[in-house]
Protein backbone atom coordinates (compact mmCIF):
# COMPACT_ATOMS: atom_id res chain seq x y z
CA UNK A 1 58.23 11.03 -70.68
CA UNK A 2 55.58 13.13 -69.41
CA UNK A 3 56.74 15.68 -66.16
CA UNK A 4 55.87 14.90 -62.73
CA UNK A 5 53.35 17.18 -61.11
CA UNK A 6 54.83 19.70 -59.08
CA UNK A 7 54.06 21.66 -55.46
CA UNK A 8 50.15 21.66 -55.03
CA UNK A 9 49.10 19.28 -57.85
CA UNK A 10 50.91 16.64 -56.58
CA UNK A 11 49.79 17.09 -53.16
CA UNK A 12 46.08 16.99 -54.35
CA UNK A 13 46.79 14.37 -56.61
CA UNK A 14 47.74 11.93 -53.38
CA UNK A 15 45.02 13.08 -51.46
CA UNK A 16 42.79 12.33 -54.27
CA UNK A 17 44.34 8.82 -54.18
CA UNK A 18 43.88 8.94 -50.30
CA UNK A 19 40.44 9.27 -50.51
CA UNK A 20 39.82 6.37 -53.21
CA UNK A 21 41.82 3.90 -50.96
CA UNK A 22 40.10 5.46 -47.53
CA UNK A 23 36.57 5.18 -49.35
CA UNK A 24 37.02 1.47 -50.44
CA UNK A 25 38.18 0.44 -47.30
CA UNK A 26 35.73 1.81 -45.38
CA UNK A 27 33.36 0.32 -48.13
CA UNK A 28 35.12 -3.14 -47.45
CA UNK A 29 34.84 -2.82 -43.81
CA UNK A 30 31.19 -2.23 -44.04
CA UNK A 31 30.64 -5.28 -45.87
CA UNK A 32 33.01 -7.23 -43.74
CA UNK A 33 31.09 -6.41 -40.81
CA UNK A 34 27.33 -7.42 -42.52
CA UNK A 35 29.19 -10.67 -43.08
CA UNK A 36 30.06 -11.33 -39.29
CA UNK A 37 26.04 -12.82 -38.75
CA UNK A 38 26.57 -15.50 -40.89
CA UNK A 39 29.83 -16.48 -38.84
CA UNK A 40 29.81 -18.67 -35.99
CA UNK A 41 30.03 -16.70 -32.50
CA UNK A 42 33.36 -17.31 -31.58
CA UNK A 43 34.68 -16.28 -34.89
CA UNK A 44 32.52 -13.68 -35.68
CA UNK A 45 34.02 -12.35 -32.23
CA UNK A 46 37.67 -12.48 -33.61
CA UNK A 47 36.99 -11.33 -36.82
CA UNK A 48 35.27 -8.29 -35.04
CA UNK A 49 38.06 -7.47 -33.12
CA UNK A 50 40.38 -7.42 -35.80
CA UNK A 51 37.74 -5.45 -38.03
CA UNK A 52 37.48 -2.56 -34.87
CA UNK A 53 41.72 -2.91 -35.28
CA UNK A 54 41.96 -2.02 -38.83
CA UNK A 55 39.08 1.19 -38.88
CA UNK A 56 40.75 2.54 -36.03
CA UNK A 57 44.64 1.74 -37.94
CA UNK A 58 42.82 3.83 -40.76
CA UNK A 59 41.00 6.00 -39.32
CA UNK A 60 44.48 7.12 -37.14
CA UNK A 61 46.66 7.39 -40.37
CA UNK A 62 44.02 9.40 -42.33
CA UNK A 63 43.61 11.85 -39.23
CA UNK A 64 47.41 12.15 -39.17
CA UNK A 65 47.11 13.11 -42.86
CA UNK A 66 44.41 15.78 -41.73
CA UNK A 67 41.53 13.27 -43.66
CA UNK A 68 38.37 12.26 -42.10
CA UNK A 69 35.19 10.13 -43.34
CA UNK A 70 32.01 11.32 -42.26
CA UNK A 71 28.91 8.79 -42.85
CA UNK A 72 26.20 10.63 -43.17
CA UNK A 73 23.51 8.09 -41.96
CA UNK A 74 20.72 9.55 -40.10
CA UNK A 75 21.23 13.02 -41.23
CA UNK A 76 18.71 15.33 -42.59
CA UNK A 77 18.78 15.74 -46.29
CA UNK A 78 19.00 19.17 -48.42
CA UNK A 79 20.21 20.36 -51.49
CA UNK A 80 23.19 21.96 -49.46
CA UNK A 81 24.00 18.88 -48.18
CA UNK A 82 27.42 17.40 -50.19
CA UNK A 83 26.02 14.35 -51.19
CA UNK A 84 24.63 12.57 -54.38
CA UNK A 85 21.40 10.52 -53.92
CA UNK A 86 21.02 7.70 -55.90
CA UNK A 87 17.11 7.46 -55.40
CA UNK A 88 16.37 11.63 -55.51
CA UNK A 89 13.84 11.06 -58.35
CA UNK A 90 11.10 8.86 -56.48
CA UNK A 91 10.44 11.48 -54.11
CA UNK A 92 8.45 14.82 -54.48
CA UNK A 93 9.76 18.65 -54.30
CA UNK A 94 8.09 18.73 -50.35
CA UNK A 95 8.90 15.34 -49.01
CA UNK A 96 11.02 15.94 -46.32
CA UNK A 97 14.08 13.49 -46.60
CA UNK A 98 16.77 12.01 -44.52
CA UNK A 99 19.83 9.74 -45.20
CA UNK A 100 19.07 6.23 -44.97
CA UNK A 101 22.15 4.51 -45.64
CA UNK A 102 25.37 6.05 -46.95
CA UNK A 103 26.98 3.97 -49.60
CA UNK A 104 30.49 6.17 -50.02
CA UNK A 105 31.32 8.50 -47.38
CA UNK A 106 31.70 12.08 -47.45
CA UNK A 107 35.61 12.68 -47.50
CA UNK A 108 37.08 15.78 -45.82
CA UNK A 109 40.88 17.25 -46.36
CA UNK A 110 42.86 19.71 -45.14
CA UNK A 111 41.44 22.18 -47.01
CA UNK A 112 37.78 21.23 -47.01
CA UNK A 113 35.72 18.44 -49.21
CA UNK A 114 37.31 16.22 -51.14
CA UNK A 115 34.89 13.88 -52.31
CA UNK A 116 30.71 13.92 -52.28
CA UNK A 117 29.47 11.23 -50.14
CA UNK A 118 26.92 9.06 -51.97
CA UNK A 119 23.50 8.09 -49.94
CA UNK A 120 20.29 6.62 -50.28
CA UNK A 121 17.13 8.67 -49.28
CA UNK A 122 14.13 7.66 -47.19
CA UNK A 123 11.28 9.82 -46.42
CA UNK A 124 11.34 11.20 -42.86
CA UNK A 125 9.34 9.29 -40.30
């Protein structure tokens, strides 16, 4: 039988786990909410409200485990930025870049990052 992590392992270990559960939903969410325009209006409204329900059920349980996401949409992009691009190689060394879309969001613990957000890059207008 192998031992049980102990003290800080097992700590990071959950938060680890956190993260993957906090990242999927949020990557669930973001799907769910695409989906809504293809709904008719009056469910698309109910479904809505109970998608606004759950991100802010998730968002107030990961704050109260000191855990935030952070979507970086929007942002300016740089090589300090902690985030993989998944479309760095069609654009040159002086292009200045920003983040289009982010497809996993950047995950912050207690004690700093916890996982890399992952983004796709567009050009800056």
């Amino acid at each position: 039988m192998a031992a049980e992590p102990t003290g800080g392992a097992s700590v990071d270990r959950t938060l680890d786990c956190l993260a993957g559960v906090a990242i999927d939903a949020w990557r669930l969410s973001r799907l769910f909410a695409r989906s809504l325009g293809v709904m008719a209006p009056i469910d698309a409204n109910r479904m809505a409200s109970q998608l606004r329900f759950l991100e802010r059920s998730i968002d107030s349980q990961l704050n109260d485990a000191g855990v935030r996401l952070i979507s970086l949409d929007g942002r300016a992009f740089d090589a300090g930025l902690p985030a993989t691009p998944v479309n760095a190689d069609t654009f040159g060394p002086d292009d200045e870049l920003i983040v289009e879309q982010t497809i996993t969001p950047l995950v912050m613990g207690p004690a700093g990052l916890l996982k890399q957000a992952t983004v796709m890059l567009a050009r800056r207008p």
